[in-house]
N, C-alpha and C. Protein backbone atom coordinates (compact mmCIF):
# COMPACT_ATOMS: atom_id res chain seq x y z
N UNK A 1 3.35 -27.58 -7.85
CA UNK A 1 3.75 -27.61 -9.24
C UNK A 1 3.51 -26.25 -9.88
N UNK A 2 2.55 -25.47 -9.35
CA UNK A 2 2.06 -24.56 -10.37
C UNK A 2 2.80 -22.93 -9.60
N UNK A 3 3.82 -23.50 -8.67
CA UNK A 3 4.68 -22.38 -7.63
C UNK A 3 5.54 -22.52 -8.69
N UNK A 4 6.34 -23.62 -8.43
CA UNK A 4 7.73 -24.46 -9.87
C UNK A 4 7.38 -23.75 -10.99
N UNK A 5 6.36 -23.64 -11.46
CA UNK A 5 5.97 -22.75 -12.97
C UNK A 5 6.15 -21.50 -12.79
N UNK A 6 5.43 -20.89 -11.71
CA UNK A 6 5.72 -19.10 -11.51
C UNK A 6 7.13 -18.87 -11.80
N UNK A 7 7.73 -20.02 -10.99
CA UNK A 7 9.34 -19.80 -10.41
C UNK A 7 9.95 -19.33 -11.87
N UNK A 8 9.50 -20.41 -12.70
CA UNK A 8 10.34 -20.58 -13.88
C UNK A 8 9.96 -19.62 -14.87
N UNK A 9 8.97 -18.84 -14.48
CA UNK A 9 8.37 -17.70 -15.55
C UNK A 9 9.03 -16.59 -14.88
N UNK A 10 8.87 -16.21 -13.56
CA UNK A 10 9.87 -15.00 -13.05
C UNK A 10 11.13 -15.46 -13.90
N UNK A 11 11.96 -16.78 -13.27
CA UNK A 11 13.41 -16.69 -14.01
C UNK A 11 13.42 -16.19 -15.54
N UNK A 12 12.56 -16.57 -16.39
CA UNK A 12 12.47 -16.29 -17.62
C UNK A 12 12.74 -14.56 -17.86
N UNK A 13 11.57 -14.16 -16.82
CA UNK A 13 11.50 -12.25 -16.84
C UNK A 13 12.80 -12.09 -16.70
N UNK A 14 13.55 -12.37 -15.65
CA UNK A 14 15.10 -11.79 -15.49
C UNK A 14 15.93 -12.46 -16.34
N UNK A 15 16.19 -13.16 -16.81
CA UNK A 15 16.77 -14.12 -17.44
C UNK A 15 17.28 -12.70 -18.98
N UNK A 16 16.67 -11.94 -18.94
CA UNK A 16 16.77 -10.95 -20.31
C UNK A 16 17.74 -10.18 -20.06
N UNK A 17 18.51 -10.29 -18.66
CA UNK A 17 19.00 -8.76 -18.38
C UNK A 17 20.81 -9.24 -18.92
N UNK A 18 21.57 -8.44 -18.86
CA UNK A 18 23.09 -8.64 -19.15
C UNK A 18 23.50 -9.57 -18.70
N UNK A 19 25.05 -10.10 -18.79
CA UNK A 19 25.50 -11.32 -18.16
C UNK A 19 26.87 -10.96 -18.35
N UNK A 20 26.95 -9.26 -17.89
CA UNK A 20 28.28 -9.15 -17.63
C UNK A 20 29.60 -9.42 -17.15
N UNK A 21 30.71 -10.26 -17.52
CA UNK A 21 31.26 -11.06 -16.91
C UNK A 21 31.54 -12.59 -16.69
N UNK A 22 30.69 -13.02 -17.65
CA UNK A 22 29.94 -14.43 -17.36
C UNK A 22 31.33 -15.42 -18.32
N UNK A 23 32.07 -14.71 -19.45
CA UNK A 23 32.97 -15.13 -20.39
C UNK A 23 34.21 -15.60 -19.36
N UNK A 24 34.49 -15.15 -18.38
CA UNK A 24 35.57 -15.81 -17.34
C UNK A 24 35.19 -16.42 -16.28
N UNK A 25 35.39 -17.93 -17.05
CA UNK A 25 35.05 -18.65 -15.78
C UNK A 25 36.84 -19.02 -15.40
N UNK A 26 36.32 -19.55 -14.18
CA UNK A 26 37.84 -19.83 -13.50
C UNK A 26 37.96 -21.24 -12.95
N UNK A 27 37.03 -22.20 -14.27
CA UNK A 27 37.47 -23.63 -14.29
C UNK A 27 37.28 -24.52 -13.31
N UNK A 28 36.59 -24.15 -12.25
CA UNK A 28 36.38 -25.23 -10.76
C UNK A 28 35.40 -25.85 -11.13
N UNK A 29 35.07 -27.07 -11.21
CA UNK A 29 34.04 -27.75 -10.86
C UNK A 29 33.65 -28.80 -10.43
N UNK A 30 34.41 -28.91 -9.34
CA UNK A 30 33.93 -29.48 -8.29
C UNK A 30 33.32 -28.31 -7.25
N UNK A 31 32.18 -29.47 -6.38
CA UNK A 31 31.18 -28.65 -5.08
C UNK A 31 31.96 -27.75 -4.59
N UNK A 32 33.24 -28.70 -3.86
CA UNK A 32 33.46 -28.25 -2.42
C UNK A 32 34.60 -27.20 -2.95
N UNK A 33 35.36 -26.96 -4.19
CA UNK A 33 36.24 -26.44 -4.24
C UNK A 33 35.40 -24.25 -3.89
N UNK A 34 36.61 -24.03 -3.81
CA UNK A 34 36.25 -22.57 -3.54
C UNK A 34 36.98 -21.30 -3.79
N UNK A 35 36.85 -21.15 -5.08
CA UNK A 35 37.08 -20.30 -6.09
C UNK A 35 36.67 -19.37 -6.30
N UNK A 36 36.96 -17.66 -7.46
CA UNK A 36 36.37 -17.41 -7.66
C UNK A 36 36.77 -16.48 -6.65
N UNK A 37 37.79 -15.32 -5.52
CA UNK A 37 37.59 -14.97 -4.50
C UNK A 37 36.46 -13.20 -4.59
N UNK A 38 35.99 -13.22 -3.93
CA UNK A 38 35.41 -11.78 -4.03
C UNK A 38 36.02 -10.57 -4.02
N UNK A 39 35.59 -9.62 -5.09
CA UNK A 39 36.24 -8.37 -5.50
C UNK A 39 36.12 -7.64 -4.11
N UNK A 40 37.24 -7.26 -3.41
CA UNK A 40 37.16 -6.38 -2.56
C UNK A 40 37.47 -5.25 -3.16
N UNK A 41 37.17 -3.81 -1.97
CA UNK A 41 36.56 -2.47 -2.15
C UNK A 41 35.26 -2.02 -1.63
N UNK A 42 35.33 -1.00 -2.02
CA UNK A 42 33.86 -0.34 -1.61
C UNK A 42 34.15 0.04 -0.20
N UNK A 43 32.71 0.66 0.07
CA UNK A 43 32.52 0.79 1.65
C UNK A 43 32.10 0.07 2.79
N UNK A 44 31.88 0.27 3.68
CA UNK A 44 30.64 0.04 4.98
C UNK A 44 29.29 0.83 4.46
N UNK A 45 28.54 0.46 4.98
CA UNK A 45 26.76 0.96 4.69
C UNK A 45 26.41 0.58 3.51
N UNK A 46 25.72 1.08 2.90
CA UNK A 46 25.18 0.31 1.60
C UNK A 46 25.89 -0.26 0.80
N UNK A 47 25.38 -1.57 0.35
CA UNK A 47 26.36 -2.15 -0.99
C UNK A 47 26.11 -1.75 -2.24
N UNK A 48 27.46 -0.86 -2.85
CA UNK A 48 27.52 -0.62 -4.21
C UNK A 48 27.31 -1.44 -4.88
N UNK A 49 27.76 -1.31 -6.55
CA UNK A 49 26.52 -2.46 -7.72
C UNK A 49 27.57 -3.79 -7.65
N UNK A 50 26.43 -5.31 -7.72
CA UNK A 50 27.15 -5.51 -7.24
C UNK A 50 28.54 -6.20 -8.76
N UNK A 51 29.19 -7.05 -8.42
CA UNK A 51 30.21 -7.35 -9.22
C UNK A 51 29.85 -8.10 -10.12
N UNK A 52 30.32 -8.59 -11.44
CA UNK A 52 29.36 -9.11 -12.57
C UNK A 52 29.18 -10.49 -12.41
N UNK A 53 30.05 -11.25 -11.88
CA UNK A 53 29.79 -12.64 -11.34
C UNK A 53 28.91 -12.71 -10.05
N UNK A 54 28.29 -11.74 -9.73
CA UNK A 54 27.14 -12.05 -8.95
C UNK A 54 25.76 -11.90 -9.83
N UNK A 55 25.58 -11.34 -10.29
CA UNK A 55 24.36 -10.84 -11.63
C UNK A 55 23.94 -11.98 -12.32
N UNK A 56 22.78 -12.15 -12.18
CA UNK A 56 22.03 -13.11 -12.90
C UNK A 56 21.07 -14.04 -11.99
N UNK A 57 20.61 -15.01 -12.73
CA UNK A 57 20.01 -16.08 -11.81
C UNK A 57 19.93 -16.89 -11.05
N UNK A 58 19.65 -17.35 -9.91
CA UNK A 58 20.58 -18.50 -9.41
C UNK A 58 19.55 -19.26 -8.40
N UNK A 59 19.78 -20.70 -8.33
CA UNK A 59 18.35 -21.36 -7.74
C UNK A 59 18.47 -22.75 -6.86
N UNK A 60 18.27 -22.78 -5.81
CA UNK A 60 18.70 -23.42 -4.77
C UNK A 60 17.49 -24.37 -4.82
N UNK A 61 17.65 -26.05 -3.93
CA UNK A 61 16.85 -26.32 -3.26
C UNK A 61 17.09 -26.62 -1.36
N UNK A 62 16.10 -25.81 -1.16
CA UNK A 62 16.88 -25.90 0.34
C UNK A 62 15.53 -26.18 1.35
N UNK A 63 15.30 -27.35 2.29
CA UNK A 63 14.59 -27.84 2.90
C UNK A 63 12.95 -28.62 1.93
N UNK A 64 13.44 -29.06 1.12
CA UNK A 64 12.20 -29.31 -0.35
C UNK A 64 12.08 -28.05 -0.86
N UNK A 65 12.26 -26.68 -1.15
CA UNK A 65 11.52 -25.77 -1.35
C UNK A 65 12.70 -25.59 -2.55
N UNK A 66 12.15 -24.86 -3.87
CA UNK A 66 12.78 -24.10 -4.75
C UNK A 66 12.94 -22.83 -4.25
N UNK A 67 14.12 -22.27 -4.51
CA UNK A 67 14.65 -20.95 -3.97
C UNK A 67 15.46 -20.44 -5.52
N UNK A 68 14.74 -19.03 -5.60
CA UNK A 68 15.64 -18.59 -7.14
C UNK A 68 15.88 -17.04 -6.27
N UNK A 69 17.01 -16.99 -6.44
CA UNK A 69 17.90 -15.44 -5.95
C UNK A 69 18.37 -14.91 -7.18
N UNK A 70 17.70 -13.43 -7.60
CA UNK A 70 17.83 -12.93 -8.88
C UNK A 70 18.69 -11.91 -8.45
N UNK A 71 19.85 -11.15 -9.39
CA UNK A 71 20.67 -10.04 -8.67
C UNK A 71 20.73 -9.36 -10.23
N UNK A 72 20.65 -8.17 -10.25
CA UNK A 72 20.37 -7.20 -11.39
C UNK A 72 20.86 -5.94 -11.07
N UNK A 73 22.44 -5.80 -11.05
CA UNK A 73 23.10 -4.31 -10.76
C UNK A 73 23.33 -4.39 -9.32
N UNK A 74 23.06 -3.56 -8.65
CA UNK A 74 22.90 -3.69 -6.74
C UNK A 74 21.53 -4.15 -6.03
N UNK A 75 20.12 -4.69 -7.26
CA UNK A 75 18.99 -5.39 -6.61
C UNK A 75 19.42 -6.43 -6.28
N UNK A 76 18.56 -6.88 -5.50
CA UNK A 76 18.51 -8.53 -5.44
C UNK A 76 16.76 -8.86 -4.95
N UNK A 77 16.38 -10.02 -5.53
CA UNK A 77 14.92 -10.69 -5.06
C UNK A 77 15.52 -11.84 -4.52
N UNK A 78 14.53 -12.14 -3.89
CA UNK A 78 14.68 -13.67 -4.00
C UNK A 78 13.01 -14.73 -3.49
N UNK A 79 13.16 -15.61 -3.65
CA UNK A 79 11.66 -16.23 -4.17
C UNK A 79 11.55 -17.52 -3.69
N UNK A 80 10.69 -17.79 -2.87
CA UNK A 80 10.67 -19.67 -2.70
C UNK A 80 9.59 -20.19 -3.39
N UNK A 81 9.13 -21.56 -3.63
CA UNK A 81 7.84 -22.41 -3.90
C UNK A 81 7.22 -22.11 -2.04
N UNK A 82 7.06 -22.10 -1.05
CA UNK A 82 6.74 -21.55 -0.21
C UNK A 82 6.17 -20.46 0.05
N UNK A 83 6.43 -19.47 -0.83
CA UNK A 83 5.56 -18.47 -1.05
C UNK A 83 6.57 -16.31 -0.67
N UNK A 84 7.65 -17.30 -0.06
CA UNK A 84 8.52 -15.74 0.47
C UNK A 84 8.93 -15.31 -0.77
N UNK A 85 8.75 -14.12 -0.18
CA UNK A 85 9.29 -12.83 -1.29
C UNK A 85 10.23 -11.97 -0.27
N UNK A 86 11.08 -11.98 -1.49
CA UNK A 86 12.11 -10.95 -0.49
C UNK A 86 12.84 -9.89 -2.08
N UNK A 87 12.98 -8.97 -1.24
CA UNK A 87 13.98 -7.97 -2.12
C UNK A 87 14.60 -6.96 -1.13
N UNK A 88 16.06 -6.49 -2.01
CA UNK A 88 17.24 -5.47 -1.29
C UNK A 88 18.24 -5.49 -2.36
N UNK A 89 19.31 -5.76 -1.62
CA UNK A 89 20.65 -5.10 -2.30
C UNK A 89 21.75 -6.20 -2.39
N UNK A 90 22.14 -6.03 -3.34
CA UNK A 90 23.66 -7.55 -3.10
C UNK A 90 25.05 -6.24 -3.79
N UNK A 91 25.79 -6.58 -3.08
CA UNK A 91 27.29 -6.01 -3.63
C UNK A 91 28.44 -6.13 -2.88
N UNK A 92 29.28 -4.67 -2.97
CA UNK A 92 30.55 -4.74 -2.28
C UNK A 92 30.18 -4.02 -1.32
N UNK A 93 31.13 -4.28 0.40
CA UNK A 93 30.52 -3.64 1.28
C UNK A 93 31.30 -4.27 2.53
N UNK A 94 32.37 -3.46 2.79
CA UNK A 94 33.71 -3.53 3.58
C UNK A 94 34.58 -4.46 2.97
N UNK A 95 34.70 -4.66 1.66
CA UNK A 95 35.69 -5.46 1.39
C UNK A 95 35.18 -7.09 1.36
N UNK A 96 33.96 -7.17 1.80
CA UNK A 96 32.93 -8.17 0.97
C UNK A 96 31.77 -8.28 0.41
N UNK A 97 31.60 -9.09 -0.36
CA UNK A 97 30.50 -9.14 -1.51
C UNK A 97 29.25 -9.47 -0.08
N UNK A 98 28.19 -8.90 -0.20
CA UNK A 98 27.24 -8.87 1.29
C UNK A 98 25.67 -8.99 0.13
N UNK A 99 24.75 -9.79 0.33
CA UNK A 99 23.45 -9.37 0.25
C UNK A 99 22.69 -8.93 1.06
N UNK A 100 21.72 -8.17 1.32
CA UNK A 100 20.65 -8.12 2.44
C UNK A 100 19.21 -8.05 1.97
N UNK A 101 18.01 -8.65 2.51
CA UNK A 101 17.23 -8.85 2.00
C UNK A 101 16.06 -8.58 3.27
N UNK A 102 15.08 -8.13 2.78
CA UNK A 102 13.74 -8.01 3.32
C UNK A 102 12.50 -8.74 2.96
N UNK A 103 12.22 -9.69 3.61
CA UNK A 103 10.83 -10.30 3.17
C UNK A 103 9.92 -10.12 3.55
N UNK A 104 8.68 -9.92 2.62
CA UNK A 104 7.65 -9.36 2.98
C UNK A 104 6.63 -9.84 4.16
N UNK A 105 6.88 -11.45 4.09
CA UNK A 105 6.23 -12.52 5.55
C UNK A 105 7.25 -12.14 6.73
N UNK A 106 8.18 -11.39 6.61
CA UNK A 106 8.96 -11.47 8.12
C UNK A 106 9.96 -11.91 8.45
N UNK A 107 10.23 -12.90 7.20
CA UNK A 107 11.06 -14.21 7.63
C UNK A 107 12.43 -13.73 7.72
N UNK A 108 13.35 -13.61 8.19
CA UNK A 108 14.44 -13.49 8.26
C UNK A 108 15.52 -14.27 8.24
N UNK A 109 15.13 -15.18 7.88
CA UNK A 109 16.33 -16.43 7.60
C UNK A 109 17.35 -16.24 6.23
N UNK A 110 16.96 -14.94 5.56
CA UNK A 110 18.21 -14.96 4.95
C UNK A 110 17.76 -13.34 4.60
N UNK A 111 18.14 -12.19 5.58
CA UNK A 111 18.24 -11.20 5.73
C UNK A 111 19.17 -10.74 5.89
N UNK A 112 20.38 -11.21 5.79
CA UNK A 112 21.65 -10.73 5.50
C UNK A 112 22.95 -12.31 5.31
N UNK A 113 23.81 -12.08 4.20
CA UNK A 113 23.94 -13.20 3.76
C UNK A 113 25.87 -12.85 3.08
N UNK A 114 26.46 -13.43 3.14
CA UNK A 114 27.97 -12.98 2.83
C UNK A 114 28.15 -14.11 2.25
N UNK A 115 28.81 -13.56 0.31
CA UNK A 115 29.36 -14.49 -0.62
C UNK A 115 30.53 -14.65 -0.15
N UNK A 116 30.81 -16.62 -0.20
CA UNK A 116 31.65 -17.34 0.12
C UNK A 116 32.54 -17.12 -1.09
N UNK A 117 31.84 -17.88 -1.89
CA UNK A 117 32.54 -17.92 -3.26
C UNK A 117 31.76 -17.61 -4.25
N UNK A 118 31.58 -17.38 -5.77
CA UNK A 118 30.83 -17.10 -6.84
C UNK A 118 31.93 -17.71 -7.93
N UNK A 119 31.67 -18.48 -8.73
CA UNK A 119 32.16 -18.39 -10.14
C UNK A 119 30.88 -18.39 -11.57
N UNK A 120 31.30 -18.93 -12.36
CA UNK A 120 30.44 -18.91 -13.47
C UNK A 120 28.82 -19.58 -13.25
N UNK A 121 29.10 -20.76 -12.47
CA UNK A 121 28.45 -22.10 -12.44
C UNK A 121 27.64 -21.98 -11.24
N UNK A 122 28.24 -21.51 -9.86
CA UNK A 122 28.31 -21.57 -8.70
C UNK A 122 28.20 -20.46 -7.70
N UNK A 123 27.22 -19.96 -6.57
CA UNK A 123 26.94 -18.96 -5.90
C UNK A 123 26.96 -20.22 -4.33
N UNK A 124 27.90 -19.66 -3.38
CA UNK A 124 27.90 -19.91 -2.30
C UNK A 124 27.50 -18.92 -0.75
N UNK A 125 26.67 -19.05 -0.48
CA UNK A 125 26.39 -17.67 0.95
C UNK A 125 26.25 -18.37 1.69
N UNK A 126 26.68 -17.60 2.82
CA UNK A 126 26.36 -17.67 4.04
C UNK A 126 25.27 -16.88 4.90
N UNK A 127 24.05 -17.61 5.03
CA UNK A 127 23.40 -16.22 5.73
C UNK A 127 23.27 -16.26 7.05
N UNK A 128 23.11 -15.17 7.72
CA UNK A 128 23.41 -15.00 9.19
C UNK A 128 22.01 -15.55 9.87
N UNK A 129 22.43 -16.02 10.92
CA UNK A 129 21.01 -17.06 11.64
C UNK A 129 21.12 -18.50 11.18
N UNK A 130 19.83 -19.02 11.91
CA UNK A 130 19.79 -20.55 11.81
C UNK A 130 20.01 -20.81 10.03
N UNK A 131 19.53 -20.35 9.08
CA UNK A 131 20.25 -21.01 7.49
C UNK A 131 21.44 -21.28 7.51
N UNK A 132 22.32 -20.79 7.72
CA UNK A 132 23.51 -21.26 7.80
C UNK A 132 23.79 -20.63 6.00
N UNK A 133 25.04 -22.20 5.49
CA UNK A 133 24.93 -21.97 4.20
C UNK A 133 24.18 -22.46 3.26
N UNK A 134 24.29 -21.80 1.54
CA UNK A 134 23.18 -22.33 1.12
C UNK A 134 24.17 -22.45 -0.06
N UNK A 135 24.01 -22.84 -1.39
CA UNK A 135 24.68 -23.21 -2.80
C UNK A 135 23.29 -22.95 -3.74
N UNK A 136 23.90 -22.07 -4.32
CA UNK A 136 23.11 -21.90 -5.75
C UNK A 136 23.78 -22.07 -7.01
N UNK A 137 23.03 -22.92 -7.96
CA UNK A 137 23.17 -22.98 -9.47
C UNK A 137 22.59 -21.68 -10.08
N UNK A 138 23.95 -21.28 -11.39
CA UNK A 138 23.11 -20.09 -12.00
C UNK A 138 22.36 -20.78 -13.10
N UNK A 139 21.20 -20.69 -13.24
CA UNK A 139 20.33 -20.52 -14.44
C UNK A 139 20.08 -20.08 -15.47
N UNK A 140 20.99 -20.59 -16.16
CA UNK A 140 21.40 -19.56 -17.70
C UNK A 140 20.13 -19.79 -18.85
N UNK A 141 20.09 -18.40 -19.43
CA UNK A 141 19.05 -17.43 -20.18
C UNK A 141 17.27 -18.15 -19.61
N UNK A 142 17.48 -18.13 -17.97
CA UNK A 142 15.97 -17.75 -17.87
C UNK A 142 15.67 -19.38 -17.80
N UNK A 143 16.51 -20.11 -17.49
CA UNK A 143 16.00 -21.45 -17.66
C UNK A 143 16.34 -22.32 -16.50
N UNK A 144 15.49 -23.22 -15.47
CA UNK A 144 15.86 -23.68 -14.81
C UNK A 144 17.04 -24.86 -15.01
N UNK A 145 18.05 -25.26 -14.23
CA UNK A 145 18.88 -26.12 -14.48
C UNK A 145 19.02 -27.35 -14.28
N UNK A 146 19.63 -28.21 -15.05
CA UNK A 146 18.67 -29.55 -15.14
C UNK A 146 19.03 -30.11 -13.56
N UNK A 147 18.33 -31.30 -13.67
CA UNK A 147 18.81 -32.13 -12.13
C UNK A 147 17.97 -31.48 -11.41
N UNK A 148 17.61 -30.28 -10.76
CA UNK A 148 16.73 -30.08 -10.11
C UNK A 148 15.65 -30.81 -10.02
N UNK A 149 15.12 -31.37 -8.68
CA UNK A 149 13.80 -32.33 -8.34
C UNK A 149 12.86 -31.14 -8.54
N UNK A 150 12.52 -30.53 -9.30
CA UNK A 150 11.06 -29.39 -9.31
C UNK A 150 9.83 -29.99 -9.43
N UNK A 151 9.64 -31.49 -10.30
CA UNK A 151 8.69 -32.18 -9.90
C UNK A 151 8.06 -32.63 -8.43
N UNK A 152 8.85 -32.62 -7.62
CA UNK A 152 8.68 -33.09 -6.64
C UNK A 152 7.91 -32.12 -5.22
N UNK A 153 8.34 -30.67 -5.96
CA UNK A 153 8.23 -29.72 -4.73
C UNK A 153 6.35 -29.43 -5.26
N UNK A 154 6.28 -29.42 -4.09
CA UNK A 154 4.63 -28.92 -3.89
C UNK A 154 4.69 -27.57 -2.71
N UNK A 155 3.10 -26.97 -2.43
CA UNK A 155 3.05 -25.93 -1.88
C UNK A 155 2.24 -26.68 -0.91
């Protein structure tokens, strides 16, 4: 419970930054639909900043664990109730939107990760290795989103 609280006080910290882009949504809402296609451009090697429908908050539950993936320009963190910390880069990068991430425990289960889809509502990746895919809700101004079981997750 008292991970669920950090979680929701980091989201709060980022929760301040721009939300460039956020005024066009493109109306999907349903799960499975897949919208929203990614801005191609850019290069190979590092990902430039990334596109404004990636920016902001966004917070998964994946195996019981809260997962919040913050993206701020070309950063990215990302955070479990489990205890991983990870940070790197999310953007454009051969013509797809790519995150890559470093965690400080080792873990590599989502050390490199390619947006499926993104719209207003909705963040879809794929990360390379056993995770597979994952779905994130964005968390608008710093606030977790409802429906989430956060009661439930323990450390």
């Amino acid at each position: 419970m008292a991970l669920a609280a950090g979680l929701a006080g980091t989201l709060a910290l980022t929760g301040c930054t721009s939300d460039s882009g956020s005024g066009s949504g493109d109306g999907s809402a349903s799960p499975g639909a897949s919208s929203g296609a990614a801005d191609t451009g850019g290069d190979s090697g590092t990902p430039s900043a990334a596109a404004g429908k990636l920016e902001g908050s966004w917070v998964a539950t994946t195996g019981g664990k809260a997962v919040a993936l913050v993206i701020t320009g070309k950063q990215a963190g990302l955070f479990t109730t489990g205890g991983t910390v990870c940070t790197g880069t999310a953007g454009d990068e051969a013509g797809m939107q790519m995150i890559h991430l470093k965690c400080t425990d080792g873990n590599k289960d989502r050390a490199t990760g390619m947006v499926d889809s993104v719209n207003s509502t909705t963040l879809k990746v794929t990360w390379s290795g056993k995770l597979g895919k994952e779905s994130y809700t964005k968390a608008e101004g710093g606030q977790l989103p409802s429906g989430l079981p956060t009661a439930s997750l323990g450390s």
